[in-house]
PDB file of N, CA and C in Angstrom:
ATOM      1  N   UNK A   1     -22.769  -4.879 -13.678  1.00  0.00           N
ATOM      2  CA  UNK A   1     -23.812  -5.831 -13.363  1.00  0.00           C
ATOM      3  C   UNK A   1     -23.198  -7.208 -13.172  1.00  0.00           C
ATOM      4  N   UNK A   2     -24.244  -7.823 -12.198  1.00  0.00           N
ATOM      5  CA  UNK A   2     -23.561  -9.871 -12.595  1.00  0.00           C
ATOM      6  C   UNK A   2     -24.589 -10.393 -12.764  1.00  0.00           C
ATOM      7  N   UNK A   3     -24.711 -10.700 -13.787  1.00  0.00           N
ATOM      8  CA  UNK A   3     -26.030 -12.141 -14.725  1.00  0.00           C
ATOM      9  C   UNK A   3     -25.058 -13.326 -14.399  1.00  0.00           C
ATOM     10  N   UNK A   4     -24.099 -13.514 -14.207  1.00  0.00           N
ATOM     11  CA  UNK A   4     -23.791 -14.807 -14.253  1.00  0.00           C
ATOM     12  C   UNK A   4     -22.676 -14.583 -12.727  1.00  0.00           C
ATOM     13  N   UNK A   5     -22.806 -15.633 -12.239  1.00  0.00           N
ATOM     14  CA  UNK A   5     -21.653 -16.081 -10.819  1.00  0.00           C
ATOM     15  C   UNK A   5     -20.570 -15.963 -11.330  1.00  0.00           C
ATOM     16  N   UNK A   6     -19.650 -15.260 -10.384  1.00  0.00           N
ATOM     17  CA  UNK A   6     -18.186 -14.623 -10.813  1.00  0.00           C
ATOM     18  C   UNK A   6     -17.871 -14.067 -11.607  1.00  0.00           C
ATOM     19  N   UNK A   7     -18.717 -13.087 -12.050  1.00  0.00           N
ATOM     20  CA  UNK A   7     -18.656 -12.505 -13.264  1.00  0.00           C
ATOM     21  C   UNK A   7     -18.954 -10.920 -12.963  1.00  0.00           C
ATOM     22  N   UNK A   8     -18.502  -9.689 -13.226  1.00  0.00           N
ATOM     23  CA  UNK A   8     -18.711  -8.365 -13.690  1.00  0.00           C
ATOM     24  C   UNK A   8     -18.720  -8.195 -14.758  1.00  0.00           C
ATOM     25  N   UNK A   9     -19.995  -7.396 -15.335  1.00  0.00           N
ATOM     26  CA  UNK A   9     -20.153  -6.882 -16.599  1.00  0.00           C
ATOM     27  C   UNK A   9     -20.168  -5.407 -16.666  1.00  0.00           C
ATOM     28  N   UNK A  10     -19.809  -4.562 -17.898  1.00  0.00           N
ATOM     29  CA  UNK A  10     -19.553  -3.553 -17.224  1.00  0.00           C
ATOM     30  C   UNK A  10     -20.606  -2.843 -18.775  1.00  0.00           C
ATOM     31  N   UNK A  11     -21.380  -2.430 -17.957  1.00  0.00           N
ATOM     32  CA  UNK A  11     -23.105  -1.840 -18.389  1.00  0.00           C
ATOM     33  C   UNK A  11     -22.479  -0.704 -19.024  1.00  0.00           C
ATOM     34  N   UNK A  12     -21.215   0.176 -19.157  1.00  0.00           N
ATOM     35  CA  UNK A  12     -21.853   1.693 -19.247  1.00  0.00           C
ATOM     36  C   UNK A  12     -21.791   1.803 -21.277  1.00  0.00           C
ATOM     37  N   UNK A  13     -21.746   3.214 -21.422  1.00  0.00           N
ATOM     38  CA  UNK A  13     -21.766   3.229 -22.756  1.00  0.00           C
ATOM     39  C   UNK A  13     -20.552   3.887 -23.569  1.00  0.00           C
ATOM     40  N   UNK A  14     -19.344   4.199 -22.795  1.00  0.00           N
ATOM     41  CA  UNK A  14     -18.204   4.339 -23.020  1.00  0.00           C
ATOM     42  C   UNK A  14     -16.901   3.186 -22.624  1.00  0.00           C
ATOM     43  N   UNK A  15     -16.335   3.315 -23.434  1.00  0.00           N
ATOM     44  CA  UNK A  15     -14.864   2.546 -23.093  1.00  0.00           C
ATOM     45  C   UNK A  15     -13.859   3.377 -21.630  1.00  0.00           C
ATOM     46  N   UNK A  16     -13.753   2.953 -20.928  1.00  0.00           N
ATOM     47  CA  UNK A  16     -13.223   3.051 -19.690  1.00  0.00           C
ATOM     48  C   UNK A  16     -12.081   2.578 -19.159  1.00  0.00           C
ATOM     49  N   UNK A  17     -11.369   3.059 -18.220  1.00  0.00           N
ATOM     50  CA  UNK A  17     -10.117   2.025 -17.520  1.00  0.00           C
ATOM     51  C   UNK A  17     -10.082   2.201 -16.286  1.00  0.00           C
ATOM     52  N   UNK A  18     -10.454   0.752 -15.413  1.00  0.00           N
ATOM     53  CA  UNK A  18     -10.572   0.779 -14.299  1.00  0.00           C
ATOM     54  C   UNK A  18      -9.229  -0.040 -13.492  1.00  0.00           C
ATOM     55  N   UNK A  19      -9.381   0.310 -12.533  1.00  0.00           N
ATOM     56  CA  UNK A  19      -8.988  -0.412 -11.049  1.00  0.00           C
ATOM     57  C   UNK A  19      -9.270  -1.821 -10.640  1.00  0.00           C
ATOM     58  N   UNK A  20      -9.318  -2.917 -10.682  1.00  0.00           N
ATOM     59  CA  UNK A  20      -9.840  -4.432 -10.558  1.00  0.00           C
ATOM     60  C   UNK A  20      -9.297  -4.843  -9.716  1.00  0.00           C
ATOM     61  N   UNK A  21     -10.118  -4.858  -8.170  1.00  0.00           N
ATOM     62  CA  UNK A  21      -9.585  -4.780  -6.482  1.00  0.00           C
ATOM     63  C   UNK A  21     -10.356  -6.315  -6.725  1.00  0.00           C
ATOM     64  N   UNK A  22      -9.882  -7.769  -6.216  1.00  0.00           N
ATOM     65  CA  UNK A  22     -10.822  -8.572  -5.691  1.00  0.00           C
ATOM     66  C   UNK A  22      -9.862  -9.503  -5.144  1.00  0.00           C
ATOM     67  N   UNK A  23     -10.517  -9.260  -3.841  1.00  0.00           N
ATOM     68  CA  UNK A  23     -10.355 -10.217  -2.476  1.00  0.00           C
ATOM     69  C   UNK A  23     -11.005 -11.306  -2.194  1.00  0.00           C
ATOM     70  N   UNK A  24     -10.153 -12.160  -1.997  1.00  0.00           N
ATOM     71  CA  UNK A  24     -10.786 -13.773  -1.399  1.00  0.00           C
ATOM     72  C   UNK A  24      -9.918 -14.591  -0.280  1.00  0.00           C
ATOM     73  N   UNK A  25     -10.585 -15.359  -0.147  1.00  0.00           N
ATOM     74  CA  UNK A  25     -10.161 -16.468   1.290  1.00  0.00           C
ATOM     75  C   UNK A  25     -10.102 -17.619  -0.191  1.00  0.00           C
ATOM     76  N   UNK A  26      -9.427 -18.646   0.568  1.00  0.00           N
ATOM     77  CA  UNK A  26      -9.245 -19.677  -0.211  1.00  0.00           C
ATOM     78  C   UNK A  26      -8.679 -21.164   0.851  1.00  0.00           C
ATOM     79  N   UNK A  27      -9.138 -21.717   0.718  1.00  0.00           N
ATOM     80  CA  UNK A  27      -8.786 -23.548   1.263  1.00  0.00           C
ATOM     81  C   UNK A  27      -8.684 -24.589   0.611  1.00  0.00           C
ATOM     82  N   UNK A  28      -7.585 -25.170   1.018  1.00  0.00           N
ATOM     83  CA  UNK A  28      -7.698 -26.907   0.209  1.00  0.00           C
ATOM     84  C   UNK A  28      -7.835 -28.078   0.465  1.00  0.00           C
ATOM     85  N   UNK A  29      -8.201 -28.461  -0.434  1.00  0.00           N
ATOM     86  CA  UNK A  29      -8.243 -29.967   0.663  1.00  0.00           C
ATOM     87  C   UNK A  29      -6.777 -31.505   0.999  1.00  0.00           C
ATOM     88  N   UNK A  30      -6.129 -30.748   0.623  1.00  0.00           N
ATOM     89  CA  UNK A  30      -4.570 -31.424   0.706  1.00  0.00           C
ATOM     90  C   UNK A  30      -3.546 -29.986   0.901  1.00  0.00           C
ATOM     91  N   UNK A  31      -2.456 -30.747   1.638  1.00  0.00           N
ATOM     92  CA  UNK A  31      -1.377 -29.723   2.328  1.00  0.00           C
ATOM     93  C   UNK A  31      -0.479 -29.203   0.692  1.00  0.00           C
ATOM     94  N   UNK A  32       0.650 -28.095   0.854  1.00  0.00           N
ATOM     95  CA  UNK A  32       1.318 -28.042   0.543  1.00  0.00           C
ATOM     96  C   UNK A  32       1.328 -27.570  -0.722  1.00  0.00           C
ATOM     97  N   UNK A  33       0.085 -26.915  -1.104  1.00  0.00           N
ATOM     98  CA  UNK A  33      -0.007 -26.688  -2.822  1.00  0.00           C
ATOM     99  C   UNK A  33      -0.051 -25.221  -3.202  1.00  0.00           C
ATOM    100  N   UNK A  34       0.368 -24.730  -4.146  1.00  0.00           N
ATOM    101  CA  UNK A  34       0.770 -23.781  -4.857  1.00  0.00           C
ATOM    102  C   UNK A  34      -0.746 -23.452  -5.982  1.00  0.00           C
ATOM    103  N   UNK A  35      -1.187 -22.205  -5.484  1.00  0.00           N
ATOM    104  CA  UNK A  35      -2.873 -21.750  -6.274  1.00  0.00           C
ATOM    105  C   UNK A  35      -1.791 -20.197  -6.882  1.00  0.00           C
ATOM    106  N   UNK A  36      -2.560 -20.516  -8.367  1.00  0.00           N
ATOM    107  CA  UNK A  36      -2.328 -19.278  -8.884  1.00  0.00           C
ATOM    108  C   UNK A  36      -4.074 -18.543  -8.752  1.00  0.00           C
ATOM    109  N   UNK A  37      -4.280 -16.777  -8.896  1.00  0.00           N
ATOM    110  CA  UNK A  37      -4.982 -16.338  -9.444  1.00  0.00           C
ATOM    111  C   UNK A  37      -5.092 -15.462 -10.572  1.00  0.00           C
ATOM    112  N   UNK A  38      -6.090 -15.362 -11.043  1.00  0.00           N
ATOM    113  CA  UNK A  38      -5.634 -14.315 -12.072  1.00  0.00           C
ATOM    114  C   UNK A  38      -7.498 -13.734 -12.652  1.00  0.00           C
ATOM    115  N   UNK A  39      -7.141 -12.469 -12.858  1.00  0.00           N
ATOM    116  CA  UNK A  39      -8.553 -11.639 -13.753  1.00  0.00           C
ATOM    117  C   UNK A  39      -8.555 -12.094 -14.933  1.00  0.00           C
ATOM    118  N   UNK A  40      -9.758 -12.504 -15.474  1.00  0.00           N
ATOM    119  CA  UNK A  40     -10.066 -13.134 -17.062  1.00  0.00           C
ATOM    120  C   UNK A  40     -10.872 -11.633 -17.730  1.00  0.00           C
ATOM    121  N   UNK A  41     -10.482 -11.502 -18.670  1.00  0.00           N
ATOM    122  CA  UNK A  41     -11.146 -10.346 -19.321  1.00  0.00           C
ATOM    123  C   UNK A  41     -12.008 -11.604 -20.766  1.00  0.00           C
ATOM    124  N   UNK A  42     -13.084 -10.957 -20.631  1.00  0.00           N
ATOM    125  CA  UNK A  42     -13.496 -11.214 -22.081  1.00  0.00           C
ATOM    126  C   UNK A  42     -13.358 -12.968 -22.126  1.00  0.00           C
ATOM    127  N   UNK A  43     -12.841 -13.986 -21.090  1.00  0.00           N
ATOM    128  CA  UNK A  43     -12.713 -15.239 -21.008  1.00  0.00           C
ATOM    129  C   UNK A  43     -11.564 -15.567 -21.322  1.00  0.00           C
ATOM    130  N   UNK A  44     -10.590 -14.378 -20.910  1.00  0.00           N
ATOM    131  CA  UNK A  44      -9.057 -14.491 -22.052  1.00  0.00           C
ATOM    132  C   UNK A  44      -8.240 -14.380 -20.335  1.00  0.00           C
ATOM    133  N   UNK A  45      -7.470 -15.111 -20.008  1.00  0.00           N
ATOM    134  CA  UNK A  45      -6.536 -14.287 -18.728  1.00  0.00           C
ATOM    135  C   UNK A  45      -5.625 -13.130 -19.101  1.00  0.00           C
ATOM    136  N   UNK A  46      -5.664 -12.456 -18.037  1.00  0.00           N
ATOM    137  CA  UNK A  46      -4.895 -11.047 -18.023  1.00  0.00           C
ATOM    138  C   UNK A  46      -3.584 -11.668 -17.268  1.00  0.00           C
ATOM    139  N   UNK A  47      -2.287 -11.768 -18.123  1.00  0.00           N
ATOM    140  CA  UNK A  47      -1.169 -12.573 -17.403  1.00  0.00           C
ATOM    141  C   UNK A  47      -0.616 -11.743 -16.252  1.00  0.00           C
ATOM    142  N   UNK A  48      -0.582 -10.281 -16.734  1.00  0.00           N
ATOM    143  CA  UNK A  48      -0.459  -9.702 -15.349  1.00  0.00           C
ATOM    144  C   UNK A  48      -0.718  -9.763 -13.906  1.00  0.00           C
ATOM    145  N   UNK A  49      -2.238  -9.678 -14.046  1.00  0.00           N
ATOM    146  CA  UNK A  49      -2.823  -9.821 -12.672  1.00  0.00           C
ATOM    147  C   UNK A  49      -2.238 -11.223 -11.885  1.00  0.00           C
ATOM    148  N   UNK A  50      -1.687 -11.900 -12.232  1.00  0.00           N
ATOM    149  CA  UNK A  50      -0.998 -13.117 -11.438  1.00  0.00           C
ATOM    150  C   UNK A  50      -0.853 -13.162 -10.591  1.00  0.00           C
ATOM    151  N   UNK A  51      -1.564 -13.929  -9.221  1.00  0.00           N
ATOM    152  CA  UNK A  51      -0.936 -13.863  -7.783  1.00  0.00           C
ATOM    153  C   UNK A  51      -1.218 -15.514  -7.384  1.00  0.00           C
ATOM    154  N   UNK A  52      -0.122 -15.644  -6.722  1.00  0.00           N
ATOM    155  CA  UNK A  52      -0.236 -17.110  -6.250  1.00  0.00           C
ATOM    156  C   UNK A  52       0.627 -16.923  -4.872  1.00  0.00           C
ATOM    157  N   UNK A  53      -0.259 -18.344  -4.276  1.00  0.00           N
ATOM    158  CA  UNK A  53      -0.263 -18.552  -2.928  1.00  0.00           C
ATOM    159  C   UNK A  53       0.160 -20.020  -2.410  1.00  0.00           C
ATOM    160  N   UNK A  54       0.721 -20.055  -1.273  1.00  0.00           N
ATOM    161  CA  UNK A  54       1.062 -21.512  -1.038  1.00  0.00           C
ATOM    162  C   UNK A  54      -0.079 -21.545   0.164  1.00  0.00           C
ATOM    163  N   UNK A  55      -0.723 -22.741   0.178  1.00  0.00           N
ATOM    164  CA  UNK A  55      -1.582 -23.581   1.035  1.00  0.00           C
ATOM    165  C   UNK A  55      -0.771 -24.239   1.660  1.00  0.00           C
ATOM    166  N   UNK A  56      -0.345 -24.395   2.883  1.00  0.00           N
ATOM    167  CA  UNK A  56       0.693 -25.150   3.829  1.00  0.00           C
ATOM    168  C   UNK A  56      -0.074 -26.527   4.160  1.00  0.00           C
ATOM    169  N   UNK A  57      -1.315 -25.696   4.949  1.00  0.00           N
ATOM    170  CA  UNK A  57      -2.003 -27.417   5.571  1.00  0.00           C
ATOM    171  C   UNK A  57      -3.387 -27.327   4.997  1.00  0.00           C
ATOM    172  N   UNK A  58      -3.997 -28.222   5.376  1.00  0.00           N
ATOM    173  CA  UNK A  58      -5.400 -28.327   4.746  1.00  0.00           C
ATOM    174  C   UNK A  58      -6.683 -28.445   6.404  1.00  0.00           C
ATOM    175  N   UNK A  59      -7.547 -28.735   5.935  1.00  0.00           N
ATOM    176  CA  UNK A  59      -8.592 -29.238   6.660  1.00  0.00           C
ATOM    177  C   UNK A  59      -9.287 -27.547   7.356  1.00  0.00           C
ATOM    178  N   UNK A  60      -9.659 -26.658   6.745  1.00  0.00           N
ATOM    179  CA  UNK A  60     -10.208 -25.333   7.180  1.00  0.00           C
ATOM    180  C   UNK A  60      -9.507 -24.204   7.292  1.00  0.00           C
ATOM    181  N   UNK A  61      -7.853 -24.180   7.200  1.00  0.00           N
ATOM    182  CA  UNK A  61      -7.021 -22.887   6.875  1.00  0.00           C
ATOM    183  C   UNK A  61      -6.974 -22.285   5.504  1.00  0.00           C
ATOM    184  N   UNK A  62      -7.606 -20.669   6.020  1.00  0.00           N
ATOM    185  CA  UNK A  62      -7.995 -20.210   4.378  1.00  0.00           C
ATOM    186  C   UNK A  62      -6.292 -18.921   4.625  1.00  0.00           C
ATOM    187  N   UNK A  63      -5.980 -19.266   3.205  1.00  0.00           N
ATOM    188  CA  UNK A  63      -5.275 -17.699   3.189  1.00  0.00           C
ATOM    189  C   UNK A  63      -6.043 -16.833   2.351  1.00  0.00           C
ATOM    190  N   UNK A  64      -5.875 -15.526   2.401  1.00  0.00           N
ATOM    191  CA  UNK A  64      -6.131 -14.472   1.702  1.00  0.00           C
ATOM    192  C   UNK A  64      -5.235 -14.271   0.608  1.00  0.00           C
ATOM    193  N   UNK A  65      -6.048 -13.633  -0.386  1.00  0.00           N
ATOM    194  CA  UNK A  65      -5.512 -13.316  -1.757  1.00  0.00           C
ATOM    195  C   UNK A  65      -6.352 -12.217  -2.255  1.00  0.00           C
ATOM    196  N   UNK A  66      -5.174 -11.237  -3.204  1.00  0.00           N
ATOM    197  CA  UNK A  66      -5.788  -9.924  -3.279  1.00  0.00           C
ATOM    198  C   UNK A  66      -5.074 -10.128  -4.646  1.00  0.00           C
ATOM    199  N   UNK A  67      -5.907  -9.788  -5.703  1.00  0.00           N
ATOM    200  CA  UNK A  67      -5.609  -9.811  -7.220  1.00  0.00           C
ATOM    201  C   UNK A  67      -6.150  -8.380  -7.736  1.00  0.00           C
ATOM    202  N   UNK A  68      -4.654  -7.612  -8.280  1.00  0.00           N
ATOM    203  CA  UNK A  68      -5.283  -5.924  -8.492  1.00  0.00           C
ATOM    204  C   UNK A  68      -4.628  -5.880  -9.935  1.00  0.00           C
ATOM    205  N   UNK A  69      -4.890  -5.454 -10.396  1.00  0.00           N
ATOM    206  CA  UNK A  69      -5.094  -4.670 -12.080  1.00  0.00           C
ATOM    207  C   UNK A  69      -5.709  -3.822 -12.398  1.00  0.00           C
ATOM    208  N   UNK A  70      -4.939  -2.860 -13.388  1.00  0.00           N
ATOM    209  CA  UNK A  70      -5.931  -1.553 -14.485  1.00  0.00           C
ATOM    210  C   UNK A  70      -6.320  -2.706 -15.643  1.00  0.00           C
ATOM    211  N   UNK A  71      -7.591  -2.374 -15.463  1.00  0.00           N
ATOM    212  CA  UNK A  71      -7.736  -3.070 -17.509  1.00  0.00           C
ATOM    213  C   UNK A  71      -8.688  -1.528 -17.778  1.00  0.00           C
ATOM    214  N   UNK A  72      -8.361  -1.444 -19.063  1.00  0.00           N
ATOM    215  CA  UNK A  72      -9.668  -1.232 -20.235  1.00  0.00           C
ATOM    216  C   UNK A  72     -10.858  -2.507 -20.537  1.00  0.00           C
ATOM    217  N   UNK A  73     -12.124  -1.572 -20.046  1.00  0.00           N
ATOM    218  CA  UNK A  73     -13.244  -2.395 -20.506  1.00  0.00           C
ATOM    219  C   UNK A  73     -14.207  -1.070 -21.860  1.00  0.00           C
ATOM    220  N   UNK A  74     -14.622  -2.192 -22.443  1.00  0.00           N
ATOM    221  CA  UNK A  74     -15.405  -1.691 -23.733  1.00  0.00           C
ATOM    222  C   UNK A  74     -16.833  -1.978 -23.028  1.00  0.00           C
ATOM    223  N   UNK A  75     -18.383  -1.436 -23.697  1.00  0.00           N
ATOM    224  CA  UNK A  75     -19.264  -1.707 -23.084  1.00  0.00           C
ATOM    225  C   UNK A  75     -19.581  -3.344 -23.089  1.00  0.00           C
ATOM    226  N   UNK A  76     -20.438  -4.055 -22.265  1.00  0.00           N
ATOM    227  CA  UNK A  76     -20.826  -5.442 -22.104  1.00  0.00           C
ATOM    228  C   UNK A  76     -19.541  -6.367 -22.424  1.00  0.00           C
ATOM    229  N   UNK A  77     -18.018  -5.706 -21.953  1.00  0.00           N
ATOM    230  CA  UNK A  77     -17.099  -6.629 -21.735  1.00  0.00           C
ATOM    231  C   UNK A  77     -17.145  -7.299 -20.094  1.00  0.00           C
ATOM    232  N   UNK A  78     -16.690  -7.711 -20.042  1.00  0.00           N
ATOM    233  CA  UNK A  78     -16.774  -8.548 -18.942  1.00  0.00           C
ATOM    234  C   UNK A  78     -15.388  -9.527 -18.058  1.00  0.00           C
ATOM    235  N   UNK A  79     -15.366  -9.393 -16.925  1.00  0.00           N
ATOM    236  CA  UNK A  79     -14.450 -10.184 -15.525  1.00  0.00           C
ATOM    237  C   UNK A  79     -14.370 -10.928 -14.980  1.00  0.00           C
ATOM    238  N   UNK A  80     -13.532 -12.246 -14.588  1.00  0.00           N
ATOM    239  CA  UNK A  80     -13.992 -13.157 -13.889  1.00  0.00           C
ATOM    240  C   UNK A  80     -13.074 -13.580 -13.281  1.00  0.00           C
ATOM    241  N   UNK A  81     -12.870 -14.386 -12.278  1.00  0.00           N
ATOM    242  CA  UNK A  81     -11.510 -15.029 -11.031  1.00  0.00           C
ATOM    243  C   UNK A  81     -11.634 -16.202 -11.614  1.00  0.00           C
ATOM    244  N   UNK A  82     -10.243 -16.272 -12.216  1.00  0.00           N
ATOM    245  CA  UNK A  82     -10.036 -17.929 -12.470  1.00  0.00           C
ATOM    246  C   UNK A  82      -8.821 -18.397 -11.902  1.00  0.00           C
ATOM    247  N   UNK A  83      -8.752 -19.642 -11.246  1.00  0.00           N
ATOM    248  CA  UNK A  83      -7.506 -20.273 -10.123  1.00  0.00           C
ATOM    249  C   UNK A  83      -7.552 -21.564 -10.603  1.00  0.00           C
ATOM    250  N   UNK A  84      -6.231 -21.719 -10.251  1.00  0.00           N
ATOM    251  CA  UNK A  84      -5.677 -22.853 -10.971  1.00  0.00           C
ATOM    252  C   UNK A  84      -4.482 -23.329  -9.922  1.00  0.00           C
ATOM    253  N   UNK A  85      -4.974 -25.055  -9.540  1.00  0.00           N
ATOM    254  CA  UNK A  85      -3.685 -25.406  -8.881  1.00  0.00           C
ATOM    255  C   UNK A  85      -2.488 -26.104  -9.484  1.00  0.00           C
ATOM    256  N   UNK A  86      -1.429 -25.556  -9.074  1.00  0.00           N
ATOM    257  CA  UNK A  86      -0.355 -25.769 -10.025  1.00  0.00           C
ATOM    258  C   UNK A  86       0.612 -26.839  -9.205  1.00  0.00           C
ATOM    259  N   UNK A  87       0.327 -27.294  -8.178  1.00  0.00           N
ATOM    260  CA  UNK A  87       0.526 -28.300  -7.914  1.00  0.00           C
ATOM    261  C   UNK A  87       0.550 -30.138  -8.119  1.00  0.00           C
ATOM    262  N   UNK A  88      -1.072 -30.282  -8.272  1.00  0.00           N
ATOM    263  CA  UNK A  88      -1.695 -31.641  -8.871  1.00  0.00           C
ATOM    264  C   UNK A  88      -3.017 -31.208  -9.030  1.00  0.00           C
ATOM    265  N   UNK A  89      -4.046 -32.244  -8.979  1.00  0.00           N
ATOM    266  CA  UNK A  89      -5.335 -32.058  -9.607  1.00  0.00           C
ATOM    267  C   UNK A  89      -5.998 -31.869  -7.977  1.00  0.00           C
ATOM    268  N   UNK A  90      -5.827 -31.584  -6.380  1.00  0.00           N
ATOM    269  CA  UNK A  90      -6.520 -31.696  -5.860  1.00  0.00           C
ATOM    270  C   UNK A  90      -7.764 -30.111  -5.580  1.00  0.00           C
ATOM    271  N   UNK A  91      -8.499 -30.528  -4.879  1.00  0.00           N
ATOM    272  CA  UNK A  91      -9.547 -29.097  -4.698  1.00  0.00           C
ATOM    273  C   UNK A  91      -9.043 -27.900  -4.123  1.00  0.00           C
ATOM    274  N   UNK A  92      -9.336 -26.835  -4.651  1.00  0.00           N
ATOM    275  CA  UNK A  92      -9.313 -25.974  -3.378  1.00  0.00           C
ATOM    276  C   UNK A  92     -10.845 -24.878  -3.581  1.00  0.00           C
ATOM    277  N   UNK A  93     -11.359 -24.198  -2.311  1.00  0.00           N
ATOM    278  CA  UNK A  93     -12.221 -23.911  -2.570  1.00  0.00           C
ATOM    279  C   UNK A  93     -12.271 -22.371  -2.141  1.00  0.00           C
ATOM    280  N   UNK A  94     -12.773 -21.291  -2.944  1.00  0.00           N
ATOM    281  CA  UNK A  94     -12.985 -20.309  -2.461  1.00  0.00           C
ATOM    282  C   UNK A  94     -13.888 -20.027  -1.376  1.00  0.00           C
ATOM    283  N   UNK A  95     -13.859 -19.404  -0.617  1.00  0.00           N
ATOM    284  CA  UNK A  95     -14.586 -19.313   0.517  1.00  0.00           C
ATOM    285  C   UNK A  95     -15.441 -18.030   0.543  1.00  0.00           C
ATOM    286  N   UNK A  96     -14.867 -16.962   0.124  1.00  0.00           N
ATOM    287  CA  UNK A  96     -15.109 -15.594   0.014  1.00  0.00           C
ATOM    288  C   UNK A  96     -14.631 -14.841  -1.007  1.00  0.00           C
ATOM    289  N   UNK A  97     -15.627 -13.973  -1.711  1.00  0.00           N
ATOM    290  CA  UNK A  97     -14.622 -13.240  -2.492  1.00  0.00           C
ATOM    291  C   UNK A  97     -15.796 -11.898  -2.582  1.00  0.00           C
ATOM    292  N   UNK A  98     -14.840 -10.407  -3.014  1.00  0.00           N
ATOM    293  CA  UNK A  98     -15.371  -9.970  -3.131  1.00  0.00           C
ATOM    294  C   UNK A  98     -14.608  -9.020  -4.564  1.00  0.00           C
ATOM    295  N   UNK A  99     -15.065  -8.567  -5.337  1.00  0.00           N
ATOM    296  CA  UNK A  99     -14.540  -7.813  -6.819  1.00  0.00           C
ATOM    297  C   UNK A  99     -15.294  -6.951  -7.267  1.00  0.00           C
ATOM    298  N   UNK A 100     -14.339  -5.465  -7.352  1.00  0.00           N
ATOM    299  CA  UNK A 100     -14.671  -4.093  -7.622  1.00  0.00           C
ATOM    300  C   UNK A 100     -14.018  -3.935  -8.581  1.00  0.00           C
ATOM    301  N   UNK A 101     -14.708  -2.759  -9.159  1.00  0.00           N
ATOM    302  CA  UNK A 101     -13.945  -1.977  -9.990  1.00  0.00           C
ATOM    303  C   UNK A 101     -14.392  -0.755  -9.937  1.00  0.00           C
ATOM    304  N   UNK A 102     -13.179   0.443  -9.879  1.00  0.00           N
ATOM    305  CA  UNK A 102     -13.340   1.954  -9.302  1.00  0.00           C
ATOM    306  C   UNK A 102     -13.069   2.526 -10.700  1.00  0.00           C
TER     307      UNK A 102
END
């Protein structure tokens, strides 16, 4: 389920281990910066799932980013995309995203 934006909750009534496929576009608003991503379990990051991207130019060029991991989920644990620029403090904005779990 998602009660909350960017978020999967995972409804069932057994402990499970899934697949965590989620695709996005991403843009910034200054050239040259370095975006990490990563899957948050439980509000905790999963250091694994780590993928980072360089933003070359700005003003409407999105790259794609694909962040995959197995986790174990327990019932009403829960997923989320958290990015972080590791460059300086400027924006970048997701554009698209989409996040499964098989």
């Amino acid at each position: 389920t998602s009660p909350t934006n960017n978020r999967l909750t995972y409804a069932g009534t057994k402990s499970r281990t899934f697949m965590v496929i989620i695709s996005l576009s991403v843009t910034c608003s200054s050239t040259n910066k370095l975006l990490s991503f990563f899957i948050a379990k439980n509000g905790s990051v999963v250091a694994e799932s780590e993928q980072n991207v360089k933003i070359a130019t700005s003003g409407g060029d999105q790259q794609n980013v694909t962040v995959i991991d197995v986790i174990s989920l327990s019932p009403s644990d829960y997923l989320e995309l958290w990015g972080e620029n590791n460059s300086d403090n400027s924006s970048f904005t997701v554009q698209k995203m989409v996040m499964t779990m098989k």
